[in-house]
C-alpha atoms as a PDB file:
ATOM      1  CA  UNK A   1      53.886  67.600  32.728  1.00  0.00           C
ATOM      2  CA  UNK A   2      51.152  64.866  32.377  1.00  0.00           C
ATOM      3  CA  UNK A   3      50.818  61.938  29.877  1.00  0.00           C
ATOM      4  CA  UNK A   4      48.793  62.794  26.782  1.00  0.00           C
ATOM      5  CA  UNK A   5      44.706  62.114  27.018  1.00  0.00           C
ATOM      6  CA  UNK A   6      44.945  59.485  23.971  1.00  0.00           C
ATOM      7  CA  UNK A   7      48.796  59.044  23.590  1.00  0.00           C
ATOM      8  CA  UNK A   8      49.900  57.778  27.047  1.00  0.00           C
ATOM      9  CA  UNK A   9      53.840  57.786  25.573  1.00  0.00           C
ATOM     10  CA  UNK A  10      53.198  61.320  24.814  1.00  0.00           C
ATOM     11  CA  UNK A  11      53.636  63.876  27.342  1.00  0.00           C
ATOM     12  CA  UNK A  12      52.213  67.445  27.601  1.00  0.00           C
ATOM     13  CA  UNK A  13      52.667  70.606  29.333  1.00  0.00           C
ATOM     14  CA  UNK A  14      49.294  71.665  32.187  1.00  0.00           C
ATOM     15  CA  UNK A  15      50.511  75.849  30.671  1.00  0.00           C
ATOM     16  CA  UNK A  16      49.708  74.754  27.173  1.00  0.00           C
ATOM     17  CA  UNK A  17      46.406  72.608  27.555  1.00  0.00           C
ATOM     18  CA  UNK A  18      44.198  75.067  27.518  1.00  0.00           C
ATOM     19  CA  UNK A  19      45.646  76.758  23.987  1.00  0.00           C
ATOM     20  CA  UNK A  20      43.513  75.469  21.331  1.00  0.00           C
ATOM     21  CA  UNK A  21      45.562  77.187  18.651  1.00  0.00           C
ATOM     22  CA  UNK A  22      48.339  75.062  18.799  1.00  0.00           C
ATOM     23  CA  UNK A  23      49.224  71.433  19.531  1.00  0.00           C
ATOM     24  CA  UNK A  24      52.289  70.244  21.370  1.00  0.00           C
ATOM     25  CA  UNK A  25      53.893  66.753  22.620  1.00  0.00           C
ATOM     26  CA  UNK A  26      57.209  65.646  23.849  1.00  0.00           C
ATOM     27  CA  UNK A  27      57.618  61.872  23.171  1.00  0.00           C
ATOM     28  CA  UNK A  28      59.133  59.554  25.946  1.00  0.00           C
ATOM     29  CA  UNK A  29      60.860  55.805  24.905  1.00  0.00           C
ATOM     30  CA  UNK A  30      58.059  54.101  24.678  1.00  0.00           C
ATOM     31  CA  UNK A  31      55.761  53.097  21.689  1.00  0.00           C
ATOM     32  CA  UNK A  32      58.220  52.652  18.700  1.00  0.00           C
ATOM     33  CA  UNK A  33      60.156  49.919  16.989  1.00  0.00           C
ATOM     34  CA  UNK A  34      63.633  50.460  17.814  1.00  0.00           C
ATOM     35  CA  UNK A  35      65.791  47.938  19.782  1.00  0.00           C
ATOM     36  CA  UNK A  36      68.778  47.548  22.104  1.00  0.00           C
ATOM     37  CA  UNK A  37      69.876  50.554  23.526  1.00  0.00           C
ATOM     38  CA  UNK A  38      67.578  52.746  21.231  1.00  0.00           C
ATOM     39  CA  UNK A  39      64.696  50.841  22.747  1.00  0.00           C
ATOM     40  CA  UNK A  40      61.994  51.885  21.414  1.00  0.00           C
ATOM     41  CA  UNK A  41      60.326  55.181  20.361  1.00  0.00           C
ATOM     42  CA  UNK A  42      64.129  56.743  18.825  1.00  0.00           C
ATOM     43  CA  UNK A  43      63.328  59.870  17.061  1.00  0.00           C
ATOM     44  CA  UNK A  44      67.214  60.766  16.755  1.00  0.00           C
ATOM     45  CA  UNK A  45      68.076  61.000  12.815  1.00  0.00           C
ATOM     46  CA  UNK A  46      71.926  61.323  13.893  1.00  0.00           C
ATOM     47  CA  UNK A  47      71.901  58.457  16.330  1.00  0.00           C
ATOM     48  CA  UNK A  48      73.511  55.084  15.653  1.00  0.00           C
ATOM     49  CA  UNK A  49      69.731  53.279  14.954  1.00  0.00           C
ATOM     50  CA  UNK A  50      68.902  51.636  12.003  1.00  0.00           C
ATOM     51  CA  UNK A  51      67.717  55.255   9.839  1.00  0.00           C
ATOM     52  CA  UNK A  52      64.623  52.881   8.663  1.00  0.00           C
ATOM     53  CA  UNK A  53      63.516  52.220  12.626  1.00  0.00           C
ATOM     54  CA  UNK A  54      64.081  55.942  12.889  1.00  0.00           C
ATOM     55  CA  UNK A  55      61.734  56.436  10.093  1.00  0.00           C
ATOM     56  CA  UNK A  56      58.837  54.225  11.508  1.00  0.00           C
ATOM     57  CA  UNK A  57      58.848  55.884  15.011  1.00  0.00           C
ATOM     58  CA  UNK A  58      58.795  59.290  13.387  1.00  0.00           C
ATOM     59  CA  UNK A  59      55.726  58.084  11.374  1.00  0.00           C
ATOM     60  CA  UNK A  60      54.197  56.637  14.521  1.00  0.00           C
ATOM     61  CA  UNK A  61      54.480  60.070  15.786  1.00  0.00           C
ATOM     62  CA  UNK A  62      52.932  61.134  12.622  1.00  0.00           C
ATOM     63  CA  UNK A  63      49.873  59.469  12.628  1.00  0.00           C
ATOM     64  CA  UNK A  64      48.886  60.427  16.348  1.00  0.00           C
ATOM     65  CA  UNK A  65      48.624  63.832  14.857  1.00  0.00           C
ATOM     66  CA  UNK A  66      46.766  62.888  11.592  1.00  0.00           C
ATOM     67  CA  UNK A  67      49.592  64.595   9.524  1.00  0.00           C
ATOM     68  CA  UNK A  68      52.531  63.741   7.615  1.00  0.00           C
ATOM     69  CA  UNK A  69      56.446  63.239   7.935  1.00  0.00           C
ATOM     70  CA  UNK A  70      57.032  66.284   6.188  1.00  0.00           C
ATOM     71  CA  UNK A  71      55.112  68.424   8.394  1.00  0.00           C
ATOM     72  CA  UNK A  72      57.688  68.084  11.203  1.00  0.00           C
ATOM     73  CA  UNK A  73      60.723  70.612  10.581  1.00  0.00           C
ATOM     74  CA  UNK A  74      63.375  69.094  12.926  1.00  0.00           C
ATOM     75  CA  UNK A  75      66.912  70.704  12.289  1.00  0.00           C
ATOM     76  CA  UNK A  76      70.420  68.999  12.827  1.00  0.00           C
ATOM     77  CA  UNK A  77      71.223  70.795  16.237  1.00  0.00           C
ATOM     78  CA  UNK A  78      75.016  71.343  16.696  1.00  0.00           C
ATOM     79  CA  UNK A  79      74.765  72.793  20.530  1.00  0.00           C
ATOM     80  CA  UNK A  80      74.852  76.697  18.609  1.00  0.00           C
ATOM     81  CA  UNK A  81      72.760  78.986  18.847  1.00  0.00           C
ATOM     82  CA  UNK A  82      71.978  79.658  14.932  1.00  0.00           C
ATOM     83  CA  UNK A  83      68.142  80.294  14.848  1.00  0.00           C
ATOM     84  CA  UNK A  84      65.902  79.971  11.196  1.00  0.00           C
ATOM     85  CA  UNK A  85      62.947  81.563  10.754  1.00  0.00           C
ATOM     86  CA  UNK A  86      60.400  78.780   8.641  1.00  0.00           C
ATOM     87  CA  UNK A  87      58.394  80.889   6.245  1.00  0.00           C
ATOM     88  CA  UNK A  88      56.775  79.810   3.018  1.00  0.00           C
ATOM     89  CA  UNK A  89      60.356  80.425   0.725  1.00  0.00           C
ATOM     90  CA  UNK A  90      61.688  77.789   3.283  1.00  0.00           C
ATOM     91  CA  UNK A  91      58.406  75.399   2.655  1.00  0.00           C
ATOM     92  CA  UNK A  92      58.778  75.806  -1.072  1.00  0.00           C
ATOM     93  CA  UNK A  93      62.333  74.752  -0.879  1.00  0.00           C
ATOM     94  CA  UNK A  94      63.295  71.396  -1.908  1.00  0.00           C
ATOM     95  CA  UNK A  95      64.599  68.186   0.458  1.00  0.00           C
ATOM     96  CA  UNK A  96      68.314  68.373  -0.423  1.00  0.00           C
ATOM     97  CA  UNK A  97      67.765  72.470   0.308  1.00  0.00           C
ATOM     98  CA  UNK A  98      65.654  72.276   3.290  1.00  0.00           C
ATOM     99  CA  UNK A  99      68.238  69.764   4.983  1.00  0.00           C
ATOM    100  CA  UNK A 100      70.730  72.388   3.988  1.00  0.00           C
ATOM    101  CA  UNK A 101      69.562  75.163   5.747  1.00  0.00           C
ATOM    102  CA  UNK A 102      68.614  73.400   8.935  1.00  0.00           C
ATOM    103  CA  UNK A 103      71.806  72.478   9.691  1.00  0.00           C
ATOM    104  CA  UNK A 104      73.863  73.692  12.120  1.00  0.00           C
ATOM    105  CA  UNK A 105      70.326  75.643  13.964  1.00  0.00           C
ATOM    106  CA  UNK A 106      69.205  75.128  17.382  1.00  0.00           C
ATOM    107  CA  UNK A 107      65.794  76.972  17.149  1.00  0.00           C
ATOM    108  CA  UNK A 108      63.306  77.508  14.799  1.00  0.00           C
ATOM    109  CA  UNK A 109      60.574  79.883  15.053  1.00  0.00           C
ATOM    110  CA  UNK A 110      57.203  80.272  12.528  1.00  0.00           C
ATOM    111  CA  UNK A 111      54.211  82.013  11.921  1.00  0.00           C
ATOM    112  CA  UNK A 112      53.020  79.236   9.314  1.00  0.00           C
ATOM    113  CA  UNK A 113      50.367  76.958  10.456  1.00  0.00           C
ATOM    114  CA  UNK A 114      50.203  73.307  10.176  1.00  0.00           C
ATOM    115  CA  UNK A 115      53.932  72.577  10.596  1.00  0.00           C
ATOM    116  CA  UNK A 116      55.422  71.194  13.632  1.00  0.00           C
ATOM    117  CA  UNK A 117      58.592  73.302  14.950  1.00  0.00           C
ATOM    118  CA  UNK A 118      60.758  70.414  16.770  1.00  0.00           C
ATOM    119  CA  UNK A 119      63.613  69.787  19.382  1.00  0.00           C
ATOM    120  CA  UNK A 120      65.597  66.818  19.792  1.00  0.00           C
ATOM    121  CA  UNK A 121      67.217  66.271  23.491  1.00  0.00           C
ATOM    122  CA  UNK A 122      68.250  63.369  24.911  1.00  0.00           C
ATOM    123  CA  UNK A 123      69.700  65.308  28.170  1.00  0.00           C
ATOM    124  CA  UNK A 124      69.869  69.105  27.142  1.00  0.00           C
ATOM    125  CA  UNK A 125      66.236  70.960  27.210  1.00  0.00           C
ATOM    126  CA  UNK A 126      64.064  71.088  24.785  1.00  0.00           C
ATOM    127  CA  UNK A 127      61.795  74.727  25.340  1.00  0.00           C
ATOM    128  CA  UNK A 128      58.844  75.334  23.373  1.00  0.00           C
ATOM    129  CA  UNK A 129      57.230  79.364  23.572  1.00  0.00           C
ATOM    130  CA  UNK A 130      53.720  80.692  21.807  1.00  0.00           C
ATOM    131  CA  UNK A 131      52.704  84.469  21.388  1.00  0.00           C
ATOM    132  CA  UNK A 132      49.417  84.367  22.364  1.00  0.00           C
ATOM    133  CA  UNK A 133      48.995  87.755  20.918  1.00  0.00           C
ATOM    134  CA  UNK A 134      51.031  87.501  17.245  1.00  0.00           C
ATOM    135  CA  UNK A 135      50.372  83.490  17.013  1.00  0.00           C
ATOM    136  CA  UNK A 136      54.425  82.812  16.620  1.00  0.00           C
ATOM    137  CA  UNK A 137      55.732  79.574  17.966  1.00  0.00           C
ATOM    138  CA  UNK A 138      59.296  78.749  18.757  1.00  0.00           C
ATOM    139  CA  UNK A 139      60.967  75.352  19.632  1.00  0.00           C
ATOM    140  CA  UNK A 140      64.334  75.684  21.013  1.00  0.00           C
ATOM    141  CA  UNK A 141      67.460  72.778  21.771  1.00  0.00           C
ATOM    142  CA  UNK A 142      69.200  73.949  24.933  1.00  0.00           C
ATOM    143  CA  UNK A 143      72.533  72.548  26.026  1.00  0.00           C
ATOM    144  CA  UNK A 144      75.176  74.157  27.964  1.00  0.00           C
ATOM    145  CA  UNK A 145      76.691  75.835  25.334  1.00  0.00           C
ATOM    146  CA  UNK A 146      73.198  77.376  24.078  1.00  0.00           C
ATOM    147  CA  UNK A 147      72.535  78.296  26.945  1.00  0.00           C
ATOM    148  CA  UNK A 148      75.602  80.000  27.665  1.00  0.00           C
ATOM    149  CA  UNK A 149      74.993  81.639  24.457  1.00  0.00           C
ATOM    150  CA  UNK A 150      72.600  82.984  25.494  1.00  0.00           C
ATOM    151  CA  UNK A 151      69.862  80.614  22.695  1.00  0.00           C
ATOM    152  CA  UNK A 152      67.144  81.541  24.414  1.00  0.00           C
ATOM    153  CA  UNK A 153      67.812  85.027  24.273  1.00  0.00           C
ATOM    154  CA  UNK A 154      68.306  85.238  20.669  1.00  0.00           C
ATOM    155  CA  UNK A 155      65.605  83.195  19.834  1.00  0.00           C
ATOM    156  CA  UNK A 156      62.541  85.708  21.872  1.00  0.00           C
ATOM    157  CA  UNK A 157      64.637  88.298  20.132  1.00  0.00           C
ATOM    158  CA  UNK A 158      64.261  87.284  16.485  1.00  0.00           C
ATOM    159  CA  UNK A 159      60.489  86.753  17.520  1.00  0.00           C
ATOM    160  CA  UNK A 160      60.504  90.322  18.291  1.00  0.00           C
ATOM    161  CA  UNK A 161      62.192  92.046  15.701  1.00  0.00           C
ATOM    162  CA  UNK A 162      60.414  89.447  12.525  1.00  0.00           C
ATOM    163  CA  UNK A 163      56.935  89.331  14.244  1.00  0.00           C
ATOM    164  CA  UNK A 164      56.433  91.635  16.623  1.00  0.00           C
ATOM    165  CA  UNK A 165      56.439  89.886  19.865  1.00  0.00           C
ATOM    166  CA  UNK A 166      56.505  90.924  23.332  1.00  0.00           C
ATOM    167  CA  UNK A 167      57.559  88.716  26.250  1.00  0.00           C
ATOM    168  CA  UNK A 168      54.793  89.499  28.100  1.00  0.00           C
ATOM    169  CA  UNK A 169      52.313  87.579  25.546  1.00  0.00           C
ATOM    170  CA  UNK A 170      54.643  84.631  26.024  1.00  0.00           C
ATOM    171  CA  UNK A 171      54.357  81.038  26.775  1.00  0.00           C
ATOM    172  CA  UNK A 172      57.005  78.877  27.667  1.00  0.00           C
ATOM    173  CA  UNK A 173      57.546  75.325  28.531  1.00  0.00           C
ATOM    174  CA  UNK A 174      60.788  74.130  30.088  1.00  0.00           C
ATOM    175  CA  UNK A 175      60.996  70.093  28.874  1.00  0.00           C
ATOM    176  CA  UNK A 176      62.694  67.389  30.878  1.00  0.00           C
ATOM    177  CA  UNK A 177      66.169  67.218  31.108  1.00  0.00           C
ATOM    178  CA  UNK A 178      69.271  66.201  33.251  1.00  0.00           C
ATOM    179  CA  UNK A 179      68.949  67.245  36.622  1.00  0.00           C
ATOM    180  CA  UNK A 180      71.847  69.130  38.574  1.00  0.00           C
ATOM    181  CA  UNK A 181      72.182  66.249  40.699  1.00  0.00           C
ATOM    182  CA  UNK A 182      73.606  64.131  37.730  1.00  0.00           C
ATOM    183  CA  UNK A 183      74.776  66.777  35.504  1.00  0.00           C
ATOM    184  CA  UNK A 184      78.661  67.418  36.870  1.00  0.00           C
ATOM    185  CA  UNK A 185      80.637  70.098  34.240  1.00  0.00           C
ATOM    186  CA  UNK A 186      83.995  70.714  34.272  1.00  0.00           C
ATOM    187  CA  UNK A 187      86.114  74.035  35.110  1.00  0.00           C
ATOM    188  CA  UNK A 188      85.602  75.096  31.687  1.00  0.00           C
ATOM    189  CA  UNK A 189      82.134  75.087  31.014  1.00  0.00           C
ATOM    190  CA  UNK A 190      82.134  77.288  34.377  1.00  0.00           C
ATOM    191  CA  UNK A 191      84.360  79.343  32.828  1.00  0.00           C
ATOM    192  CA  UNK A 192      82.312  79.864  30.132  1.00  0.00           C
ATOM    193  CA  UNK A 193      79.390  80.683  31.804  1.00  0.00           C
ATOM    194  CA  UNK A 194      81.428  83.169  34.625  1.00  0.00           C
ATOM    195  CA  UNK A 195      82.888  84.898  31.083  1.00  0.00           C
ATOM    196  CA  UNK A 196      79.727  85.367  29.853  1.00  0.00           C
ATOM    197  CA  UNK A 197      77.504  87.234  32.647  1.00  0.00           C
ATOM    198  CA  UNK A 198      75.581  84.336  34.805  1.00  0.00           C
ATOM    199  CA  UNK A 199      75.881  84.229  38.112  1.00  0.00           C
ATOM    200  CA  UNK A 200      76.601  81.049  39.241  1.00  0.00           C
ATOM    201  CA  UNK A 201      76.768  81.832  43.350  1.00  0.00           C
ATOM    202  CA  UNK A 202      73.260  80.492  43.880  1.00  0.00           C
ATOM    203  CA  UNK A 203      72.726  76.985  45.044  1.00  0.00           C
ATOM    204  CA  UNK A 204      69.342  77.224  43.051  1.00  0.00           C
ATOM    205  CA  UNK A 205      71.531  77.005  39.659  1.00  0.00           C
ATOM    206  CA  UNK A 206      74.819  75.558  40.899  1.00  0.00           C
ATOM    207  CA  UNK A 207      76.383  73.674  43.795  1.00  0.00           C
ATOM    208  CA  UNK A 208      78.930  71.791  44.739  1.00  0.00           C
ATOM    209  CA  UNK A 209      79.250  68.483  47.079  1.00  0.00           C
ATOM    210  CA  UNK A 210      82.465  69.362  48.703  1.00  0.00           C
ATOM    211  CA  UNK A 211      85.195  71.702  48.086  1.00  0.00           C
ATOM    212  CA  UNK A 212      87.087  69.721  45.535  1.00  0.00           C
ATOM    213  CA  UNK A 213      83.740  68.201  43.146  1.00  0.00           C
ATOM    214  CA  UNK A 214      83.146  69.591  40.668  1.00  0.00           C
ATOM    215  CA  UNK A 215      80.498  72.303  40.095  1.00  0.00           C
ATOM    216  CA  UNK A 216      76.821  70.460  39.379  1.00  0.00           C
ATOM    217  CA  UNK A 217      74.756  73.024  36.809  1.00  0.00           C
ATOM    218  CA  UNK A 218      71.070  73.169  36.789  1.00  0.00           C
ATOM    219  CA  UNK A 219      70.086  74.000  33.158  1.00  0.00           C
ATOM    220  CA  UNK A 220      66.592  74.292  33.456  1.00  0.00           C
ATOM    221  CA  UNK A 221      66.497  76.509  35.859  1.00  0.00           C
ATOM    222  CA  UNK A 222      69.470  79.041  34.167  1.00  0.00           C
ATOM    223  CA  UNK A 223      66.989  79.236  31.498  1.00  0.00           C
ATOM    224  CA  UNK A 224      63.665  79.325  33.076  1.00  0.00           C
ATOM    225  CA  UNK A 225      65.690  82.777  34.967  1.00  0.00           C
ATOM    226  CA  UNK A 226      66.647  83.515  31.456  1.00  0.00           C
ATOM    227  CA  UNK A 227      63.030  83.662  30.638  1.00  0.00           C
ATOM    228  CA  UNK A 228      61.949  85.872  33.994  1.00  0.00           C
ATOM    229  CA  UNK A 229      64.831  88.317  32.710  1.00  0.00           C
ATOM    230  CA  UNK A 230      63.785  88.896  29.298  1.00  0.00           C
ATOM    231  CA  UNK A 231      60.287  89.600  30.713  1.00  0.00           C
ATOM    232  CA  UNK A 232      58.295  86.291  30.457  1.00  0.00           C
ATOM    233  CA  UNK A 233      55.910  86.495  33.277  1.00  0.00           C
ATOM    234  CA  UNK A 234      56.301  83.796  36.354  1.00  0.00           C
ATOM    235  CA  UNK A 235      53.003  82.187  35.645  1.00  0.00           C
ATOM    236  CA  UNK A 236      53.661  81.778  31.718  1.00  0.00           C
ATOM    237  CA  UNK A 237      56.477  79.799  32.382  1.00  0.00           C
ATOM    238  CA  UNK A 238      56.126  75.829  33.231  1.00  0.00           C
ATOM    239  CA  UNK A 239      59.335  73.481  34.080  1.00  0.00           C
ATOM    240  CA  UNK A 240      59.579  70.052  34.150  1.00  0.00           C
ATOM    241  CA  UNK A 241      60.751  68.271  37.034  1.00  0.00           C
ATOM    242  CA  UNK A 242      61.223  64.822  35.401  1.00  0.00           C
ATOM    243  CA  UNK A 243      65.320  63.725  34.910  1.00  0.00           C
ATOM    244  CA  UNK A 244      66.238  62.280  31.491  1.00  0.00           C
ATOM    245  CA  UNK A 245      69.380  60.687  33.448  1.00  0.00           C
ATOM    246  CA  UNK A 246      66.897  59.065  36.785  1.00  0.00           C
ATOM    247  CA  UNK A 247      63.520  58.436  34.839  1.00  0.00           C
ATOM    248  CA  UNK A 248      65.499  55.562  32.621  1.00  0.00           C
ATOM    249  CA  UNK A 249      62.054  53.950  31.748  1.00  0.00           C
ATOM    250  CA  UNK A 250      60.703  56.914  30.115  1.00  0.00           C
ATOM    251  CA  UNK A 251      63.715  59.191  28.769  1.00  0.00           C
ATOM    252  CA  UNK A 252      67.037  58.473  26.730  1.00  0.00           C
ATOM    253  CA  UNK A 253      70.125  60.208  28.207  1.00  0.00           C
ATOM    254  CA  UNK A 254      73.139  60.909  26.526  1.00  0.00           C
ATOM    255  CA  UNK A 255      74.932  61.130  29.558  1.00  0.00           C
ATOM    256  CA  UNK A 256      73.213  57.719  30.913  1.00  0.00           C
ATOM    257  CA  UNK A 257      74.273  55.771  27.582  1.00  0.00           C
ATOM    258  CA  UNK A 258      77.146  57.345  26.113  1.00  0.00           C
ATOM    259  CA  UNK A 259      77.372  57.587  22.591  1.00  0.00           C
ATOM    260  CA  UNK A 260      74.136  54.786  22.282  1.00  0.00           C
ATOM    261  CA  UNK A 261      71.440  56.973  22.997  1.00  0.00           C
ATOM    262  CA  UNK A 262      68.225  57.673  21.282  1.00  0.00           C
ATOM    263  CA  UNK A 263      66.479  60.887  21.405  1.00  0.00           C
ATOM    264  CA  UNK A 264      63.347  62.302  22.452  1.00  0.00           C
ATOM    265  CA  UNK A 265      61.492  65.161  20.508  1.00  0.00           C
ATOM    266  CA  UNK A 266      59.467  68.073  21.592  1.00  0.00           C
ATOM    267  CA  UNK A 267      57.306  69.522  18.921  1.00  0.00           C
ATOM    268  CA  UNK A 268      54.668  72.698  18.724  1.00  0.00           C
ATOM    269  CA  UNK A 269      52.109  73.484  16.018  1.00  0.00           C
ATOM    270  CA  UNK A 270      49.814  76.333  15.513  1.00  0.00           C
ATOM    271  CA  UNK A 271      46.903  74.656  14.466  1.00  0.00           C
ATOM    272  CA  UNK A 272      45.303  75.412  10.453  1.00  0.00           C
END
């Protein structure tokens, strides 16, 4: 990933730059008005910030992008894998009805220009995907337990079965996120993933540092394999390399700060 050209807090995927039907960002920390540990671009509505600080940074983000609040459709992720498909009926739909039906979805996919689809990840992965062919766009909030639900999955699959799609017109861009060497899970979240189909034996997705640590998972890669599987060619697929947990100037981590952690957002629009 690079910094953006005007927005140096802003950072952008090389896979997407040359795509000038849609428009895409994932924010770092800095730029915003947020202080302590939320210091200082917080876009996390659920965090422990003051909701009016929130509110600011998200307009910030706003104005880079010459559009308004509303245009950002952000849902309140519960580490699911419930996807919602944003058509007009959900743009015609009221605030207290919108909020409503976001809840409790880790993915939202569109057709509708204009509208930023959004992730918020302050550790977990944030993936974004485009059909270059059908002009669908998909932002998706990966944790462990999406991803060993398989969120990813379900998401290109709605794609296909509302739109059309085909993995092999997909793009896909793998966000920063905790890296393996930071990210220890415990015997039940390996349990989870055994029960449900990955394969966990290679060192490129899971290791351990003796015989008695526990297991270290490597998200991004599970679901950049996840991606190759489904039939998302090699070079459609880019994954960052930057850790939320190491890179403490530029990312918030959950795991870092505990409960008093802001959140990043990763966004995609199809442009009007």
């Amino acid at each position: 990933m690079k910094p953006h050209p005007q927005h140096s807090n802003l950072l952008l995927f090389d896979l997407f730059g040359s795509e000038d039907k849609i428009v895409h960002f994932t924010t770092t920390r800095a730029g915003g008005v947020s202080n302590g540990a939320f210091t200082s671009f917080n876009m996390g509505n659920f965090s422990d910030d003051d909701p009016l600080k929130i509110r600011e940074n998200r307009l910030i983000l706003a104005r880079m992008f010459y559009t308004e609040l509303e245009n950002f459709i952000t849902p309140h992720q519960t580490h699911g894998t419930g996807v919602l498909t944003v058509d007009k009926a959900f743009l015609e739909l009221d605030n207290a009805a919108a909020t409503e039906a976001l809840y409790g979805m880790d993915a939202t996919i569109t057709q509708e220009k204009g509208i930023f689809l959004c992730a918020t990840t302050a550790d977990c992965l944030p993936v974004i995907i485009f059909d270059k062919k059908n002009e669908v766009i998909a932002a998706i909030h990966a944790g462990w337990r999406g991803t060993v639900g398989r969120i990813v999955e379900k998401t290109i699959a709605e794609m296909q079965r509302q739109f059309g799609s085909s993995p092999g017109d997909l793009l896909a861009g793998i966000g920063p996120a905790i890296c393996p060497d930071h990210y220890e899970v415990g015997d039940e979240v390996e349990d989870q993933f055994q029960k449900n189909g990955f394969d966990l034996s290679d060192a490129a997705v899971s290791y351990r540092d003796n015989s008695i640590s526990r297991l270290h998972l490597d998200l991004s890669e599970i679901n950049r394999r996840e991606l190759l599987r489904l039939g998302v060619p090699l070079s459609a697929i880019e994954k960052s390399d930057l850790c939320t947990f190491e890179k403490q100037e530029l990312f918030f981590s959950a795991r870092r700060q505990s409960v008093h952690s802001g959140r990043m957002l990763t966004g995609i629009m199809m442009n009007r």
